[in-house]
N, C-alpha and C. Protein backbone atom coordinates (compact mmCIF):
# COMPACT_ATOMS: atom_id res chain seq x y z
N UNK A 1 188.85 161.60 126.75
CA UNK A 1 189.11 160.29 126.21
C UNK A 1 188.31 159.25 127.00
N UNK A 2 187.85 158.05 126.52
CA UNK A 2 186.86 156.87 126.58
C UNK A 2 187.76 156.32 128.01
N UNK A 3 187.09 155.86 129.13
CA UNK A 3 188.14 155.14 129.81
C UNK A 3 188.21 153.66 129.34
N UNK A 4 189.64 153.30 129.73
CA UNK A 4 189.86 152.23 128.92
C UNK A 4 189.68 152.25 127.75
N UNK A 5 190.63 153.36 127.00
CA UNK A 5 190.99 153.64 125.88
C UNK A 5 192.01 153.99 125.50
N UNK A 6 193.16 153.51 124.62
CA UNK A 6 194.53 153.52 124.09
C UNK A 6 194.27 154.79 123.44
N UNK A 7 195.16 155.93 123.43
CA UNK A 7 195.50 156.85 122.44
C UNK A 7 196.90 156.61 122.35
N UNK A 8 196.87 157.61 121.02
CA UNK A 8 198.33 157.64 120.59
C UNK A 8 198.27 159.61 120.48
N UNK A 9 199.08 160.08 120.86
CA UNK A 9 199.28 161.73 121.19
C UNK A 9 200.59 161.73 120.14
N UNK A 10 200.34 163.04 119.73
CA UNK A 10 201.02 163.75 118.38
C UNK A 10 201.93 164.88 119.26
N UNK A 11 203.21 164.28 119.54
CA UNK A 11 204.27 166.45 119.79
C UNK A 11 203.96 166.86 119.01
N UNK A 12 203.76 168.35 119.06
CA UNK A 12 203.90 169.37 118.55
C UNK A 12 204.98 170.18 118.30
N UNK A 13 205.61 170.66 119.54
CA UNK A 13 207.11 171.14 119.58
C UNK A 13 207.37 170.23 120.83
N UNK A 14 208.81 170.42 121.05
CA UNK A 14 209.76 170.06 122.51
C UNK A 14 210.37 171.48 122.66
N UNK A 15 210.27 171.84 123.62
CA UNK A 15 211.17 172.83 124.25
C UNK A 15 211.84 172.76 125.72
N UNK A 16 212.65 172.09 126.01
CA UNK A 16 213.05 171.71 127.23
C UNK A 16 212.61 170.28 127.48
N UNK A 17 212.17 170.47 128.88
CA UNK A 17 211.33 168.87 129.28
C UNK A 17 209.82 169.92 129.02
N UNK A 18 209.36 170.16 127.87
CA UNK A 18 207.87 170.23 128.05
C UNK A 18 207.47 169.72 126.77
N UNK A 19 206.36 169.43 126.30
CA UNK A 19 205.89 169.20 125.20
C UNK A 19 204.49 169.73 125.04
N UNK A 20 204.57 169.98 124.01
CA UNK A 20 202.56 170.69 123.65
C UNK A 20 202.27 169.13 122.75
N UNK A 21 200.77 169.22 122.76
CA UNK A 21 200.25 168.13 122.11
C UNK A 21 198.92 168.79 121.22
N UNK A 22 199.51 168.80 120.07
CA UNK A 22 198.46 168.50 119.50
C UNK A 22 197.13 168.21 118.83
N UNK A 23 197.36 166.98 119.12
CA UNK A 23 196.40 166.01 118.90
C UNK A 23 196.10 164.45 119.33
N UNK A 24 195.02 163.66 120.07
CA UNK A 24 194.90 162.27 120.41
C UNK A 24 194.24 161.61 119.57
N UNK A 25 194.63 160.35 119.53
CA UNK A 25 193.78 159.58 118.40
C UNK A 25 193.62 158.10 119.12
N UNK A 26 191.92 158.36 119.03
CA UNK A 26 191.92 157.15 119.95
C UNK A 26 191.91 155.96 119.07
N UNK A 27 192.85 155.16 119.44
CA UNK A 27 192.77 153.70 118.99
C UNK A 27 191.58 152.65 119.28
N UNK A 28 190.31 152.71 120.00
CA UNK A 28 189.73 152.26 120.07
C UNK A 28 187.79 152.90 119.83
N UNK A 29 187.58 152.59 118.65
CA UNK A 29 186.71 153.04 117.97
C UNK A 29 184.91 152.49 118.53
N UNK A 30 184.54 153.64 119.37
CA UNK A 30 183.26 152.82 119.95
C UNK A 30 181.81 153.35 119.46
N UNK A 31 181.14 152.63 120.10
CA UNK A 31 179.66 152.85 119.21
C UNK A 31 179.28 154.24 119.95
N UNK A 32 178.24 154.81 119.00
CA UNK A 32 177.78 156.26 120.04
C UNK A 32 177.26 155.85 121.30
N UNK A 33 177.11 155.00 121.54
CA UNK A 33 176.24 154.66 122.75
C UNK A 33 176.87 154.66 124.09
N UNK A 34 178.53 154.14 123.88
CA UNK A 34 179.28 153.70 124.71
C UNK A 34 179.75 154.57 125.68
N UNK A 35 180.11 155.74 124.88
CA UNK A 35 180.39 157.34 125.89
C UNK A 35 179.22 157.56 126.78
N UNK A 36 178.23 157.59 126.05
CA UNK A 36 177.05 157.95 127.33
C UNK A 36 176.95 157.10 128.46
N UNK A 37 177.35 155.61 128.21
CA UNK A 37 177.38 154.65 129.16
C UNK A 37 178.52 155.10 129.62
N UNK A 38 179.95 154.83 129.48
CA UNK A 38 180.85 155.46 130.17
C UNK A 38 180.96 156.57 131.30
N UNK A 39 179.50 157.91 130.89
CA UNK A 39 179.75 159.05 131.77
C UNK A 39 178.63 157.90 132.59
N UNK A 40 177.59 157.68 132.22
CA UNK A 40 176.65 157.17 133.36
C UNK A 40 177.48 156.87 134.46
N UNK A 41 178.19 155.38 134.16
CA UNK A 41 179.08 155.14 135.00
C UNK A 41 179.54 155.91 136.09
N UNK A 42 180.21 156.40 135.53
CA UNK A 42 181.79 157.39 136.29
C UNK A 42 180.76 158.04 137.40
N UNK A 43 179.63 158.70 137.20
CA UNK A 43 178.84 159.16 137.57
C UNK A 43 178.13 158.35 139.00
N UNK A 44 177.49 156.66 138.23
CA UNK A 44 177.08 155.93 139.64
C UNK A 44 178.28 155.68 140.38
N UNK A 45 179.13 155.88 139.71
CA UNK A 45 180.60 155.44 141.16
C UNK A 45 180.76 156.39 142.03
N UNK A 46 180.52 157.85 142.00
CA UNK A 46 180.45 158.88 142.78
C UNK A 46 179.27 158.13 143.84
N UNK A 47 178.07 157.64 143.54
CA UNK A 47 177.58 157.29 144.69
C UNK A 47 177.42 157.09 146.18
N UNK A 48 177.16 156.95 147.11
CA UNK A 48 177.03 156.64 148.13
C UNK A 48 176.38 155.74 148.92
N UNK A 49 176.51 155.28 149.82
CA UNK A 49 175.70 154.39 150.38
C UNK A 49 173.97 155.12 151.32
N UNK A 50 173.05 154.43 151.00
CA UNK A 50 172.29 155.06 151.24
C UNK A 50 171.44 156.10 150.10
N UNK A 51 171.89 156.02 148.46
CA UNK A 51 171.56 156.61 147.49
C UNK A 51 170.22 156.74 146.90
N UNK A 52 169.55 155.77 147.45
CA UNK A 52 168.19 156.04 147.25
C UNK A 52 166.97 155.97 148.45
N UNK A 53 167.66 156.67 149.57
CA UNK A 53 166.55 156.64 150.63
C UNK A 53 166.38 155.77 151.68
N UNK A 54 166.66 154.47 150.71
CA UNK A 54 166.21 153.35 151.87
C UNK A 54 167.17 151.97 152.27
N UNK A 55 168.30 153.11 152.33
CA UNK A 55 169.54 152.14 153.15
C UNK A 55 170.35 151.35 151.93
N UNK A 56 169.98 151.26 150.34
CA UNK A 56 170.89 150.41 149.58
C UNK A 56 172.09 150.79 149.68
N UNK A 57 173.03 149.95 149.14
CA UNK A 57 174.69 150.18 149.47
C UNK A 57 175.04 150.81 148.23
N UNK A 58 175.74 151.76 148.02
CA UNK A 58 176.44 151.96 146.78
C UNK A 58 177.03 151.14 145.94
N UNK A 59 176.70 150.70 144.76
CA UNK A 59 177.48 149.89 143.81
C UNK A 59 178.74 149.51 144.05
N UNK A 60 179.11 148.36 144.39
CA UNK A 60 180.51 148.06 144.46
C UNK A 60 181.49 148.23 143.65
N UNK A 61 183.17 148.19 143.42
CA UNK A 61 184.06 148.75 142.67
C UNK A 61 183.64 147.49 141.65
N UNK A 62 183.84 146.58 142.45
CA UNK A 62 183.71 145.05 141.24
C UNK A 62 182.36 144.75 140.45
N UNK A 63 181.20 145.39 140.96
CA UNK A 63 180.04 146.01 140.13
C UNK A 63 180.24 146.88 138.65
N UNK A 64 181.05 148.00 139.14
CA UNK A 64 181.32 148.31 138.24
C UNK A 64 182.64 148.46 137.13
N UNK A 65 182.91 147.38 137.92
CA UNK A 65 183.90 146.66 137.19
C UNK A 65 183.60 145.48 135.72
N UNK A 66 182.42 145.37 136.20
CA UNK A 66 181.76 144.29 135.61
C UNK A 66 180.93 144.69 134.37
N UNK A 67 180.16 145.70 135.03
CA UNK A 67 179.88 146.85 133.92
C UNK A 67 180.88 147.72 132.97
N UNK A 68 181.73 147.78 133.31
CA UNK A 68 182.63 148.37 131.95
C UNK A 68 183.00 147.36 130.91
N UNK A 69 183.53 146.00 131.43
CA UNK A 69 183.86 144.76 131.08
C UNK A 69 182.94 144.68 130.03
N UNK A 70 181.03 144.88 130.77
CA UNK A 70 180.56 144.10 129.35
C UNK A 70 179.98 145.15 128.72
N UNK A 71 180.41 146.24 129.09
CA UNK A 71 180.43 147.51 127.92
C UNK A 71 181.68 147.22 127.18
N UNK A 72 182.16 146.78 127.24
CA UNK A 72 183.47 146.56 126.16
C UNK A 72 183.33 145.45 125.76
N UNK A 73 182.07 144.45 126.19
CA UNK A 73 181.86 143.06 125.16
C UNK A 73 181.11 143.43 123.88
N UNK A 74 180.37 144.26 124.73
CA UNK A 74 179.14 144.29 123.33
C UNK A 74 179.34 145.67 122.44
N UNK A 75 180.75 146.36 122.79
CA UNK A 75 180.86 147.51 122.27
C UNK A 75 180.30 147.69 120.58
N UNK A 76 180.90 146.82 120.26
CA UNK A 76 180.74 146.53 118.78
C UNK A 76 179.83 146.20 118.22
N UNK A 77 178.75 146.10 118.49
CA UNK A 77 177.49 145.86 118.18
C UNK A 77 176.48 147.87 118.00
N UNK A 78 176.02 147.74 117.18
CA UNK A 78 175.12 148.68 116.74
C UNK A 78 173.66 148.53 117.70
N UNK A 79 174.08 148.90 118.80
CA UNK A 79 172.69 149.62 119.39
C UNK A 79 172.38 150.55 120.01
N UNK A 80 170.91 150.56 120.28
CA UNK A 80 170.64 152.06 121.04
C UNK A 80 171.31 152.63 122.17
N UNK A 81 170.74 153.77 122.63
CA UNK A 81 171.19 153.89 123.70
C UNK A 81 170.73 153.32 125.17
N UNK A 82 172.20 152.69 125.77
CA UNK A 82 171.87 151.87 127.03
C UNK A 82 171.00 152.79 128.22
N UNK A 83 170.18 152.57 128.87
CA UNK A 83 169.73 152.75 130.49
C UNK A 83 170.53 152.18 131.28
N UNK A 84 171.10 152.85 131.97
CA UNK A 84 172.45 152.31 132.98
C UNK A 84 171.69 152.96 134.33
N UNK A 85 171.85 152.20 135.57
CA UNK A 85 171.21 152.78 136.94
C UNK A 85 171.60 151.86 138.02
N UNK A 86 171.51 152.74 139.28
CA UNK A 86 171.79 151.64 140.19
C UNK A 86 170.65 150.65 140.30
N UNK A 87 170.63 149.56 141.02
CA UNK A 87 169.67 149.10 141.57
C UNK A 87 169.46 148.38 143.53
N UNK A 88 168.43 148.69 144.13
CA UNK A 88 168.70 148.55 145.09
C UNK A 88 169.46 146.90 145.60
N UNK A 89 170.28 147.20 146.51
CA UNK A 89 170.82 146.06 147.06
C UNK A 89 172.32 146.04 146.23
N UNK A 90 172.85 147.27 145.71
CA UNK A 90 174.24 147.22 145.54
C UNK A 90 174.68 147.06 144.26
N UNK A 91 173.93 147.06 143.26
CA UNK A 91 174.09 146.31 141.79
C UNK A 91 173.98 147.07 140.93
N UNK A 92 173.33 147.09 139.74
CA UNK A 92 173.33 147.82 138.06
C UNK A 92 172.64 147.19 137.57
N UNK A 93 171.67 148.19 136.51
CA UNK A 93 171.06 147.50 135.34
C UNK A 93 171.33 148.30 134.32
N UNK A 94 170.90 147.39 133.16
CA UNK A 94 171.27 148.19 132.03
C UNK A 94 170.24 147.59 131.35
N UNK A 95 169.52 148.00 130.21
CA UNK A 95 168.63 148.09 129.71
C UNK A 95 168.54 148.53 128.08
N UNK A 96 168.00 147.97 127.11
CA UNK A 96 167.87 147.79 125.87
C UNK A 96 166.75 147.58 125.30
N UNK A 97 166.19 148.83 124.88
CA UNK A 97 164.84 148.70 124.21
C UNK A 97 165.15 148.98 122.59
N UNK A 98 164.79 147.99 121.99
CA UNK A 98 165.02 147.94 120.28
C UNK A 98 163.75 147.17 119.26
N UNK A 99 162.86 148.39 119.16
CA UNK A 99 161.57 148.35 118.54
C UNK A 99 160.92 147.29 119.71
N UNK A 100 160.50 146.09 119.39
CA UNK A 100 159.60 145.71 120.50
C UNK A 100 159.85 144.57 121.85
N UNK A 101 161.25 144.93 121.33
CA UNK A 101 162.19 143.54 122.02
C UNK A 101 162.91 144.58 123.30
N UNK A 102 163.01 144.10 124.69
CA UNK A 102 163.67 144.61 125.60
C UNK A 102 164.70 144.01 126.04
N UNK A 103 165.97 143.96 126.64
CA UNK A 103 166.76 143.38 127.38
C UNK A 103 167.38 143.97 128.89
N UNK A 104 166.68 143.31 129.38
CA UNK A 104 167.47 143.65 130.73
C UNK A 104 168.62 143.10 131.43
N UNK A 105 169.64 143.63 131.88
CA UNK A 105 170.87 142.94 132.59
C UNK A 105 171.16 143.37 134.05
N UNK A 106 171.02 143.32 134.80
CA UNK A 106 171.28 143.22 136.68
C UNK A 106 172.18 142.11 137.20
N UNK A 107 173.40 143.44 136.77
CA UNK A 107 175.08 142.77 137.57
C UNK A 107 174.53 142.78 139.77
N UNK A 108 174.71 141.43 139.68
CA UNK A 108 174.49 141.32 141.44
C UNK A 108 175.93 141.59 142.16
N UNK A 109 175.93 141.98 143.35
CA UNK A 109 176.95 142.40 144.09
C UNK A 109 178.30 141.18 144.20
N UNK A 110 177.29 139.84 143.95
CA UNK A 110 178.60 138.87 143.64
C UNK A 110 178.87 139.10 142.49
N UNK A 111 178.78 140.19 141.35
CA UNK A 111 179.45 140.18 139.75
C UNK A 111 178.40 139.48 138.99
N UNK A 112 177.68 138.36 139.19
CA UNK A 112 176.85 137.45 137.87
C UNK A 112 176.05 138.61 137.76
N UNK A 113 175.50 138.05 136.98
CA UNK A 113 174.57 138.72 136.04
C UNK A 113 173.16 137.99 135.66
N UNK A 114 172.16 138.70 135.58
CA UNK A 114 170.85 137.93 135.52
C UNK A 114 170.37 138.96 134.34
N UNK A 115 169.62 138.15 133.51
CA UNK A 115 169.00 138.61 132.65
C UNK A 115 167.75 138.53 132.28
N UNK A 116 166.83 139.38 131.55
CA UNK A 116 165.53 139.10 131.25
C UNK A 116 165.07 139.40 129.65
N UNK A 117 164.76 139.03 128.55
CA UNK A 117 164.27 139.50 127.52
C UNK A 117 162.77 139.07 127.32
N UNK A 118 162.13 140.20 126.40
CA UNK A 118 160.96 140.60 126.48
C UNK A 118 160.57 140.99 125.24
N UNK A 119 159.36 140.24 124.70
CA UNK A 119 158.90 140.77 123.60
C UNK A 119 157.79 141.06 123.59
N UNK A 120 157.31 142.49 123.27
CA UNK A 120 156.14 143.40 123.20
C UNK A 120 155.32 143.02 122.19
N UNK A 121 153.74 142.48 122.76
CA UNK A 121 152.92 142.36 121.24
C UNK A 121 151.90 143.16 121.73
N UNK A 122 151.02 143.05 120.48
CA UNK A 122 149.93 144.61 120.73
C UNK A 122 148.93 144.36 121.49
N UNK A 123 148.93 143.63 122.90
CA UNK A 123 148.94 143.20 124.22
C UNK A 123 149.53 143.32 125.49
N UNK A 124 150.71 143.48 124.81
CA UNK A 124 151.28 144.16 125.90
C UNK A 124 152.89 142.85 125.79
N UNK A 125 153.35 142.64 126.91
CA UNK A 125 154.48 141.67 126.88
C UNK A 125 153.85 139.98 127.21
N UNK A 126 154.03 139.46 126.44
CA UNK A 126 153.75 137.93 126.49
C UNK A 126 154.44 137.05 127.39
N UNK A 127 154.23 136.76 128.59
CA UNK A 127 154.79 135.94 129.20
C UNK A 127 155.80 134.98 128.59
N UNK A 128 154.82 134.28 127.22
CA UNK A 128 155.49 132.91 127.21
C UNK A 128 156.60 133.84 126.24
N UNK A 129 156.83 134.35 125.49
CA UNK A 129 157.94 135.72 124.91
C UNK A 129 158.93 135.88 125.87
N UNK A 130 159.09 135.52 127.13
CA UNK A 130 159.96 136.06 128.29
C UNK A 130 160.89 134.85 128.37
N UNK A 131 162.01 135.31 128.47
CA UNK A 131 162.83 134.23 129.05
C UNK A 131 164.01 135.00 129.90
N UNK A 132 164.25 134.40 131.24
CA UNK A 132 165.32 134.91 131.97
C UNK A 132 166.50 133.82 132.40
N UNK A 133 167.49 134.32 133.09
CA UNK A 133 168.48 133.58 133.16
C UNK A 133 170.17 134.35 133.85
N UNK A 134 170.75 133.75 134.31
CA UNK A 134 171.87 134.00 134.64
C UNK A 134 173.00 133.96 133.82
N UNK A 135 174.42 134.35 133.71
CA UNK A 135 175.48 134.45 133.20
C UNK A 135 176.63 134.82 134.50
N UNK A 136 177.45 133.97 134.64
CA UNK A 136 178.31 134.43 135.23
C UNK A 136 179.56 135.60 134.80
N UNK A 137 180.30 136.17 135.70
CA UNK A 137 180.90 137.20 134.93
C UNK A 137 181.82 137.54 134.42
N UNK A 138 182.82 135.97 134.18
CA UNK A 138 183.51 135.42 133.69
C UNK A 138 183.22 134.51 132.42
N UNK A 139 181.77 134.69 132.39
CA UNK A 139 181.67 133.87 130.78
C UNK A 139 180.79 135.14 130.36
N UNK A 140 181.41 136.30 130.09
CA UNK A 140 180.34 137.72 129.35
C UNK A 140 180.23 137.47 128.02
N UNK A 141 180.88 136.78 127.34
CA UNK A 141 180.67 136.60 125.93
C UNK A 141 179.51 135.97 125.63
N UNK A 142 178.77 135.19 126.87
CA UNK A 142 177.35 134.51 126.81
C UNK A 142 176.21 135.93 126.36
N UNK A 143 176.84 137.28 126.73
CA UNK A 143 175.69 138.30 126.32
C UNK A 143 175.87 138.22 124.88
N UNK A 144 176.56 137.82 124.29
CA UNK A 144 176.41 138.03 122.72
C UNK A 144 175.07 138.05 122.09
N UNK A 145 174.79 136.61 122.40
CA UNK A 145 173.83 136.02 121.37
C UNK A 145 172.09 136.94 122.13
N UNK A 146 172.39 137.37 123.61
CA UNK A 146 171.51 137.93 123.55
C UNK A 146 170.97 139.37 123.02
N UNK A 147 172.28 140.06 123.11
CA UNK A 147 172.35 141.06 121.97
C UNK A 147 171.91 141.21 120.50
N UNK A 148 172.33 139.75 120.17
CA UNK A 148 172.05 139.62 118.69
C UNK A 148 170.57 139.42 118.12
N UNK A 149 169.76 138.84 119.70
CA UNK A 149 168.63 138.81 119.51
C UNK A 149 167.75 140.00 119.33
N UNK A 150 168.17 141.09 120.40
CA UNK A 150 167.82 142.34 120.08
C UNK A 150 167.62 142.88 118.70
């Protein structure tokens, strides 16, 4: 089951204090994308400090705290599949490539969030096409509209 996901479980029989189950039905219906982000996750939290060689800290709990959060903002949206990774100095990115448009997101160890989008012409990426910016991580619903741009 999805973490941070409601099921509802079906008895089967009771026999004593035991119960067999079934079947779960998850109440919360997510895009294909979201499970793969989910294991990514679970996965960088096993981490350690020191994970890539050159002294970075392992992702903080509230890092990836932050990252599930806005995996559950943008759940609902129809897109590809995310690039989820650490990044050095304690943080996460996540990443969105959709035909020629990119989005990047790098949750910082204080929780905000910085962003970058990028549009590919048959040149390569256009500077003036670029625009970056912050979001704090208490206003995540600000990723919407960049999603939508995707």
């Amino acid at each position: 089951m999805n973490q941070g996901a409601f099921a509802k479980a079906s008895p089967k029989t009771i026999t004593g204090s035991r119960a067999q189950w079934i079947q779960v039905t998850s109440l919360w219906s997510s895009q294909p994308w979201v499970a793969d982000a989910r294991r990514t996750i679970a996965r960088i939290s096993t981490l350690s400090d020191n994970w890539d060689g050159e002294g970075s800290p392992a992702p903080k709990r509230s890092v990836l705290e932050v990252m599930n959060r806005l995996i559950k903002e943008v759940d609902s949206y129809e897109l590809t599949r995310a690039h989820i990774g650490p990044v050095p100095g304690g943080g996460l990115g996540v990443e969105w490539r959709c035909g020629n448009r990119d989005l990047n997101l790098e949750i910082l160890p204080d929780g905000s969030i910085e962003f970058l989008k990028a549009e590919k012409t048959s040149s390569g990426f256009d500077p003036d096409q670029m625009l970056d910016g912050q979001i704090q991580s208490d206003r995540l619903n600000e990723v919407g509209p960049l999603i939508k741009w995707l």
